[in-house]
N, C-alpha and C. Protein backbone atom coordinates (compact mmCIF):
# COMPACT_ATOMS: atom_id res chain seq x y z
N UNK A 1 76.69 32.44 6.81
CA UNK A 1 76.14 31.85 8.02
C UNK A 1 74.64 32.13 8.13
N UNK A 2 74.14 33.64 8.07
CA UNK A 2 72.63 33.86 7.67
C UNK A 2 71.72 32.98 6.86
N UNK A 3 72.41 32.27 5.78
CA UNK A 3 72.10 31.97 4.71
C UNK A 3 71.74 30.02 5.34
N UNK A 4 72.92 29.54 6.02
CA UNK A 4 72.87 28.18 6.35
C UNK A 4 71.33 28.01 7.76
N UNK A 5 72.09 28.88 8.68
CA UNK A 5 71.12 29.30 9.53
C UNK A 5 69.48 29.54 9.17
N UNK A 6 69.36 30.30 8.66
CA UNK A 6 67.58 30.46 7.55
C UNK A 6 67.66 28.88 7.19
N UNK A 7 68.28 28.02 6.63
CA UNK A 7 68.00 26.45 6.21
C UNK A 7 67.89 25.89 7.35
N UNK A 8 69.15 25.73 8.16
CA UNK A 8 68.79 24.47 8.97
C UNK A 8 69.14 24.61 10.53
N UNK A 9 68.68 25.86 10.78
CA UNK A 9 68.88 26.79 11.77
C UNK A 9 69.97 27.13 12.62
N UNK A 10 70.41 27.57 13.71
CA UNK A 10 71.00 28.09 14.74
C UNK A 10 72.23 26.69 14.60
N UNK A 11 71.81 25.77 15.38
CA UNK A 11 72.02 24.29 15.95
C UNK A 11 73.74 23.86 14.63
N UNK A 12 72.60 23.50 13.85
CA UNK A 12 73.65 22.93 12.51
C UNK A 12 74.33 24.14 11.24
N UNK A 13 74.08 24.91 11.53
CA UNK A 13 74.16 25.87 10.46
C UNK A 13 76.07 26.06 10.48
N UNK A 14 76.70 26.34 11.68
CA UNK A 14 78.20 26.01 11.77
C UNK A 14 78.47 24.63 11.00
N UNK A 15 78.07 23.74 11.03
CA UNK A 15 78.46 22.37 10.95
C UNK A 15 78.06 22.58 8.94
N UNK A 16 77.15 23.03 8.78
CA UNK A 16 76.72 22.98 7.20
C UNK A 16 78.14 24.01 6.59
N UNK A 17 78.19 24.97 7.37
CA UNK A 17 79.19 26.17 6.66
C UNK A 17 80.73 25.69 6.56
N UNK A 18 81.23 25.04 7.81
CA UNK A 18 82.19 24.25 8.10
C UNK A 18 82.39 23.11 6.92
N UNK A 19 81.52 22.12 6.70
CA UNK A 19 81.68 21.17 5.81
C UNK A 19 81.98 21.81 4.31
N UNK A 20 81.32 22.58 3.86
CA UNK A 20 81.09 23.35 2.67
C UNK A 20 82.65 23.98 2.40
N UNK A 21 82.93 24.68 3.28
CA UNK A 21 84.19 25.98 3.12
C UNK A 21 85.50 24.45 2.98
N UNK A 22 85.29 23.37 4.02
CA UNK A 22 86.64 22.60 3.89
C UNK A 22 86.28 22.03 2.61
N UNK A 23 85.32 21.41 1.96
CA UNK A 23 85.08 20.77 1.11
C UNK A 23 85.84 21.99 -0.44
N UNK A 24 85.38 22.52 -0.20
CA UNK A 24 85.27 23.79 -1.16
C UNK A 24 86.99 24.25 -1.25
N UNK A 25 87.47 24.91 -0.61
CA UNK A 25 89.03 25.25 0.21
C UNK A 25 89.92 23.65 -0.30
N UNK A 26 89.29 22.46 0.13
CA UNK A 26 90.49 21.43 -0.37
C UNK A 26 90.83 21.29 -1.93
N UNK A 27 89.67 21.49 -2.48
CA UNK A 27 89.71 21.41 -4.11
C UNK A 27 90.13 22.67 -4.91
N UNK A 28 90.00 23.79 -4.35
CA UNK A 28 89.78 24.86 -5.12
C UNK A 28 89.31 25.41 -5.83
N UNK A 29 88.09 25.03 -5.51
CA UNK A 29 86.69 24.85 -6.21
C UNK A 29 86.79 26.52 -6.76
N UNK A 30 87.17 27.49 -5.78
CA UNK A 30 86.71 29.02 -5.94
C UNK A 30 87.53 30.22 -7.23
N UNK A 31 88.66 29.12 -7.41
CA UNK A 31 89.52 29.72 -8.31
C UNK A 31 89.02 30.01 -9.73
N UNK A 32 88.96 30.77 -10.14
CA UNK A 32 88.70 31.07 -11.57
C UNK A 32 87.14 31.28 -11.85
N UNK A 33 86.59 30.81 -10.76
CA UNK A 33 84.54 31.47 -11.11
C UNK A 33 84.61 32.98 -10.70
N UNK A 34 83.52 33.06 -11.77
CA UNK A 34 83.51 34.60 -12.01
C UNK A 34 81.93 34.87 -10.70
N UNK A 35 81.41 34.06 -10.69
CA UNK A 35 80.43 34.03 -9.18
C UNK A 35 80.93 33.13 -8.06
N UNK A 36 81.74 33.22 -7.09
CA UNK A 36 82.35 32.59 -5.96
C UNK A 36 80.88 33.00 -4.86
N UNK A 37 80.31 34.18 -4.70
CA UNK A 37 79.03 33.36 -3.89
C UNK A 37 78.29 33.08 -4.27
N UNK A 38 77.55 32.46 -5.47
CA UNK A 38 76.46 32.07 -6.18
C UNK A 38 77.03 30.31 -5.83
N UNK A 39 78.54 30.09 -6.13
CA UNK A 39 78.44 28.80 -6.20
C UNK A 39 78.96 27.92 -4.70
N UNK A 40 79.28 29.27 -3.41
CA UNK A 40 79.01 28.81 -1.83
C UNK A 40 77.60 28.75 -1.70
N UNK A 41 76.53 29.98 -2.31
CA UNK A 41 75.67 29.32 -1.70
C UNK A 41 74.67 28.31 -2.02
N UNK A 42 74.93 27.75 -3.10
CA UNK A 42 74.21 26.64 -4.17
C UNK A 42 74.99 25.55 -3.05
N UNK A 43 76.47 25.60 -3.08
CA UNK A 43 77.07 24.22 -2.57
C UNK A 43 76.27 24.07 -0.79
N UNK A 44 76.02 25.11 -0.52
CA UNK A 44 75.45 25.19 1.00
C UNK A 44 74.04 24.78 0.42
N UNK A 45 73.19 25.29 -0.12
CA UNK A 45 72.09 24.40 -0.44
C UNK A 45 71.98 22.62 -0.34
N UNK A 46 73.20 22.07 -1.51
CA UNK A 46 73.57 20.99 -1.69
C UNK A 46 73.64 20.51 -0.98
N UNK A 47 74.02 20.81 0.32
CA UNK A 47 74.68 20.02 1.87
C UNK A 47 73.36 20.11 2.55
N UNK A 48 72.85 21.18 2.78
CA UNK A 48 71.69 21.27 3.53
C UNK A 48 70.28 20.40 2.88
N UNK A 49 70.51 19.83 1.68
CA UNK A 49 69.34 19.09 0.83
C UNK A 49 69.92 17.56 1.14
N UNK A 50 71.46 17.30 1.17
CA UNK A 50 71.94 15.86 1.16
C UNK A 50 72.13 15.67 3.22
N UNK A 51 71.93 16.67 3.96
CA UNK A 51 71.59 16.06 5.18
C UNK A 51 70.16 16.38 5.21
N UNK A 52 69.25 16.68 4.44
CA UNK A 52 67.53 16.28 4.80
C UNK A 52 67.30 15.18 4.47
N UNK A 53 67.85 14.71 3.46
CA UNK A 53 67.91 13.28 2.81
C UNK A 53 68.17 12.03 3.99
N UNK A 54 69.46 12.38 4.63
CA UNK A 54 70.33 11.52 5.96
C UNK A 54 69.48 11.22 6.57
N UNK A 55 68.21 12.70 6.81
CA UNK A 55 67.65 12.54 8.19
C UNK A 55 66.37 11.92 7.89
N UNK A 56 65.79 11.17 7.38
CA UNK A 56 64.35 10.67 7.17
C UNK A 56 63.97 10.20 8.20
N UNK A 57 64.61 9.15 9.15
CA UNK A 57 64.27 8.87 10.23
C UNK A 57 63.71 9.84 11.02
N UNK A 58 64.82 10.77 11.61
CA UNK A 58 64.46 11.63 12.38
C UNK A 58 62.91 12.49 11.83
N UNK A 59 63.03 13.05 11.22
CA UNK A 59 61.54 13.62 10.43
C UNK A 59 60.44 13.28 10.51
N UNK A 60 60.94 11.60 10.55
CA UNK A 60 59.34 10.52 10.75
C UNK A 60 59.08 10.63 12.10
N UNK A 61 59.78 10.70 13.24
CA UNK A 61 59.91 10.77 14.92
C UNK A 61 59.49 12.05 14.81
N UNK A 62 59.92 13.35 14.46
CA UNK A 62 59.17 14.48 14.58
C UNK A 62 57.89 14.47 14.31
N UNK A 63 57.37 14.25 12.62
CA UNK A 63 55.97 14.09 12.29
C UNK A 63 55.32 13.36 13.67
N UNK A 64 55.58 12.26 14.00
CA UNK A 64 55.09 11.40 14.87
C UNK A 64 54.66 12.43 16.23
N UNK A 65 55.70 12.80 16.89
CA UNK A 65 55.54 13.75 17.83
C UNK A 65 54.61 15.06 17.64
N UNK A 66 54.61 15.36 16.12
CA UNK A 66 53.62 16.31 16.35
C UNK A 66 52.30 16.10 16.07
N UNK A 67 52.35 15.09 15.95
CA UNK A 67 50.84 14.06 15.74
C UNK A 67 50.08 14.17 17.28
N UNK A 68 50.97 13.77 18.19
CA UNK A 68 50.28 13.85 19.50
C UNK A 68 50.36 14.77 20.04
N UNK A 69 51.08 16.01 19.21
CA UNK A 69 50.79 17.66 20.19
C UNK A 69 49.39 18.09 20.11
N UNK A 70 49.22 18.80 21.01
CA UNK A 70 47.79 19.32 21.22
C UNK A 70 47.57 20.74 20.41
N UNK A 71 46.61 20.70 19.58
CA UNK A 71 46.56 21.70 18.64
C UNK A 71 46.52 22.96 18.81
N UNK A 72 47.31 23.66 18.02
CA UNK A 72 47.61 25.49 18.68
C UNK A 72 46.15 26.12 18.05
N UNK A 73 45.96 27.14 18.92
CA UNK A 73 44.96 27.88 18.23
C UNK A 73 45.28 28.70 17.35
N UNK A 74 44.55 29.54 16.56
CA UNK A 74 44.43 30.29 15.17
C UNK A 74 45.20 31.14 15.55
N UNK A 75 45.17 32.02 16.78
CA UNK A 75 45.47 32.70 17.02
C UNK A 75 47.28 33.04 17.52
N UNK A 76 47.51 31.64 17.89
CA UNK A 76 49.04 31.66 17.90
C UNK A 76 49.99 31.52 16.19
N UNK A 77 49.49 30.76 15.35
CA UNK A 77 50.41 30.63 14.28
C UNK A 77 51.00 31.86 14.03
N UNK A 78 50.59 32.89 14.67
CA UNK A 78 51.79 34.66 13.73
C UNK A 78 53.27 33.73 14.76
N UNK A 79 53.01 33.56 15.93
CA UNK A 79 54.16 33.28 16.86
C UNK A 79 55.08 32.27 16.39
N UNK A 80 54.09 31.47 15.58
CA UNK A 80 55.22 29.91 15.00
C UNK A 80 55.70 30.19 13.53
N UNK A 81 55.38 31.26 12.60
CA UNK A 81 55.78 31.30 11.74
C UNK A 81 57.35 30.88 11.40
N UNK A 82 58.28 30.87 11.96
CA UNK A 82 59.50 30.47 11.92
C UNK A 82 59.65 28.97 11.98
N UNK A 83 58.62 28.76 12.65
CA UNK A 83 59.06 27.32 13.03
C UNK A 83 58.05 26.54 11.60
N UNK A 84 57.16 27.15 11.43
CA UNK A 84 56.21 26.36 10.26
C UNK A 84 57.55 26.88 9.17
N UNK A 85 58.03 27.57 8.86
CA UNK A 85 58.94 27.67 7.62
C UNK A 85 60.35 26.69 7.83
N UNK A 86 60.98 26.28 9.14
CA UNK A 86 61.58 25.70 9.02
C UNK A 86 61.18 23.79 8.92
N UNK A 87 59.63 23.79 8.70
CA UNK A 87 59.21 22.55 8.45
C UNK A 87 59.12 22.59 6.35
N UNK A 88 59.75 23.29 6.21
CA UNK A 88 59.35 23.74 4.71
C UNK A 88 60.40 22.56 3.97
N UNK A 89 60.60 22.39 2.60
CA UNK A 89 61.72 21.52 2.31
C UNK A 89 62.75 22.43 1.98
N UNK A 90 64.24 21.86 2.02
CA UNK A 90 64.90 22.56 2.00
C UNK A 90 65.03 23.65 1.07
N UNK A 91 64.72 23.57 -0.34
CA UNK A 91 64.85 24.44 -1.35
C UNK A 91 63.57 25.52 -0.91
N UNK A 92 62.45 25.12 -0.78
CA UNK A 92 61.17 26.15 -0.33
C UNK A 92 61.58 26.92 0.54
N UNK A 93 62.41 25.94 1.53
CA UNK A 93 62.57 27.38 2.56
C UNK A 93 64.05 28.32 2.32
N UNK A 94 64.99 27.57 1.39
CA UNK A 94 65.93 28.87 0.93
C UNK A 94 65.15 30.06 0.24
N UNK A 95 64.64 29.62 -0.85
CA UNK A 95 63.75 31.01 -1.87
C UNK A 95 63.16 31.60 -0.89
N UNK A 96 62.73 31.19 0.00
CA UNK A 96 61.48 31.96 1.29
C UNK A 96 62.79 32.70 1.98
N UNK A 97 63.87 32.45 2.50
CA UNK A 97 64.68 32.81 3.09
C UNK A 97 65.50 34.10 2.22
N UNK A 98 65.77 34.01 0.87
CA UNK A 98 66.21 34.55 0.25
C UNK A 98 65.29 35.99 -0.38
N UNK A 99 64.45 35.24 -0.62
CA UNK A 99 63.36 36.33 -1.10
C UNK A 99 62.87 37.29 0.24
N UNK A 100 62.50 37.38 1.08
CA UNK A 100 61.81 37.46 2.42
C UNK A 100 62.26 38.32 3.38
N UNK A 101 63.54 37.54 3.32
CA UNK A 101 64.56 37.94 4.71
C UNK A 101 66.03 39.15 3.86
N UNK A 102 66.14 38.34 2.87
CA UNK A 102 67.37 39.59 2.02
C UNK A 102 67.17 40.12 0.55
N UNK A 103 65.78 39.89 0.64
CA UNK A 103 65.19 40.70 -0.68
C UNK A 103 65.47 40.80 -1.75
N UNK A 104 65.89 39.57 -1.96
CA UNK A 104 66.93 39.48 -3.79
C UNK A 104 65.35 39.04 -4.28
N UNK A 105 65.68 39.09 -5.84
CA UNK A 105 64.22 38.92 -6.63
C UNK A 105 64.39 37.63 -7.43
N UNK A 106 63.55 37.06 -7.71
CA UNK A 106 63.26 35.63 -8.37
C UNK A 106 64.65 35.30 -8.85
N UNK A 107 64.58 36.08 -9.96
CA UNK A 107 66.00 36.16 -10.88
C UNK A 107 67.43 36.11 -9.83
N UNK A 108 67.60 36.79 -8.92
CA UNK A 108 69.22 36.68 -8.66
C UNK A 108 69.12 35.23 -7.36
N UNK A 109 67.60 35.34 -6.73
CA UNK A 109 67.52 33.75 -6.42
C UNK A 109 68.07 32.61 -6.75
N UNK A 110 67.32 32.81 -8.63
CA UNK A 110 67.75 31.58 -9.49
C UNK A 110 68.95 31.41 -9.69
N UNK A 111 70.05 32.49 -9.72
CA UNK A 111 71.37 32.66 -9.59
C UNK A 111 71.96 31.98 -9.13
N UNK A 112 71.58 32.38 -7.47
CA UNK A 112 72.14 31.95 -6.20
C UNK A 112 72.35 30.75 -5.71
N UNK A 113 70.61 29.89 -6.56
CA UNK A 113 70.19 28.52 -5.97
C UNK A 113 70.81 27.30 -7.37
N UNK A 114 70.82 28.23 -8.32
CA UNK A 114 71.22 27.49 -9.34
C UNK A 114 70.29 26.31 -10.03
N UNK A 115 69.31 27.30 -10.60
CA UNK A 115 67.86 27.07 -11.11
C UNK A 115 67.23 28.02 -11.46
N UNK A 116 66.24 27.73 -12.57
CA UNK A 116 65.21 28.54 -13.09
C UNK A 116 64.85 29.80 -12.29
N UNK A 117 64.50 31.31 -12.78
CA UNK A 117 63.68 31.86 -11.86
C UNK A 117 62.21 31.29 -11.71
N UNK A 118 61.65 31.12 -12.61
CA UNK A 118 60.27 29.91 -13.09
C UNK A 118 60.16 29.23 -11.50
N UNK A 119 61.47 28.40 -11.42
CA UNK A 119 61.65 27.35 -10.66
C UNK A 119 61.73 27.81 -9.26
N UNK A 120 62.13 29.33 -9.30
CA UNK A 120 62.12 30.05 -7.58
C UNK A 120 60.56 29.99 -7.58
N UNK A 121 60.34 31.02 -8.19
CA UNK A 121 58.39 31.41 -8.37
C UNK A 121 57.76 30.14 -8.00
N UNK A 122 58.09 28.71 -8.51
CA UNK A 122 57.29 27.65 -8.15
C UNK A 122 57.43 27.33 -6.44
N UNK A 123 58.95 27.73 -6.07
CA UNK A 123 58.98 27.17 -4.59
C UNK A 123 58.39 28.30 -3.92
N UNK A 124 58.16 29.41 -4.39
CA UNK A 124 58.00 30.66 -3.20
C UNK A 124 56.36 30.01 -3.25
N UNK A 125 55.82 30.04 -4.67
CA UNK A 125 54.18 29.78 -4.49
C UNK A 125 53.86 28.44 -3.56
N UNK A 126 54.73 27.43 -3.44
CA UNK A 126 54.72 26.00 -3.03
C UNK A 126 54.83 26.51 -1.36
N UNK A 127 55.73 27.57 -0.90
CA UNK A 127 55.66 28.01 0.44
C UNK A 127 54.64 28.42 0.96
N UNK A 128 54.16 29.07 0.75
CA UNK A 128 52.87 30.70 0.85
C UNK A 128 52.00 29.67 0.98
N UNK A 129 51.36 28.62 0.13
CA UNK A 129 50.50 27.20 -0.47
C UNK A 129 50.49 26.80 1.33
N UNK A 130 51.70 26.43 1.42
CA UNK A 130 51.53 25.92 2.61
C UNK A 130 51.38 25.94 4.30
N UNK A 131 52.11 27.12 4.05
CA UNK A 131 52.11 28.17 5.21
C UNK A 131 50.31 28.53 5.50
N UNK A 132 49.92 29.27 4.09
CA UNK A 132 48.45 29.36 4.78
C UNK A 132 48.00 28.35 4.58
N UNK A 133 47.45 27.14 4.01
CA UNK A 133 46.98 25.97 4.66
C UNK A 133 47.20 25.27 6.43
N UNK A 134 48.50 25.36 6.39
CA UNK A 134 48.78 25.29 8.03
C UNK A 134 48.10 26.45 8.67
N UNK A 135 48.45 27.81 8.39
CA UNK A 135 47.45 28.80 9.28
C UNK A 135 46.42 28.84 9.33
N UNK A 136 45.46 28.26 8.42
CA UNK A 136 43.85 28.08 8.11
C UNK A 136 43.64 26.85 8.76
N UNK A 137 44.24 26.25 9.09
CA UNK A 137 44.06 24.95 9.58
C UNK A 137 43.03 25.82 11.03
């Protein structure tokens, strides 16, 4: 739930874990892997990447809306940091979530996410990239 929650927060994070466990539970997906959470939390990735996909609309109405917010000062971004990481894409902000918040290292990342460590290192640098560009803003 930590894990769905850090993706796609508070709100949907039941609804991501829910879909996953029935999806997962009807097939028997869990029988016989020798990593049963490496491949919940890759399949929770999966779900949380194929509803960012769903939502393009919505995303474009957000961008839009924050087009006409009135700009925060320098001095508030420590306060929005959560919220600038949950504008991250979904995979950037698992490695950020993973790395950050439960301290696993590139390698058991790549495990987890089911990809390169190379390929964590690229999203953590692709985060940080953006995070301070938004804070320098």
């Amino acid at each position: 739930m930590r894990y769905a929650t850090a993706l796609v927060g508070v709100s949907d994070a039941g609804d991501v874990v829910s879909s996953v466990v029935t999806r997962v539970m009807a097939k028997d997906r869990l029988v016989g892997l020798d990593e049963p959470k490496a491949y919940l939390m890759r399949s929770i990735l999966n779900e949380v990447r194929m509803r960012h996909r769903s939502r393009t609309r919505e995303a474009q109405a957000v961008l839009a809306l924050k087009a006409d917010a009135p700009d925060r000062r320098q001095d508030d971004h420590i306060d929005h940091v959560p919220d600038l990481i949950m504008d991250l894409p979904p995979s950037n902000r698992a490695a950020v979530f993973l790395a950050y918040y439960e301290q696993y290292t590139p390698t058991e990342i790549a495990e987890l996410m089911g990809c390169r460590a190379g390929t964590v290192r690229r999203y953590l640098h692709l985060a940080r990239a953006k995070l301070k560009e938004v804070i320098n803003e």
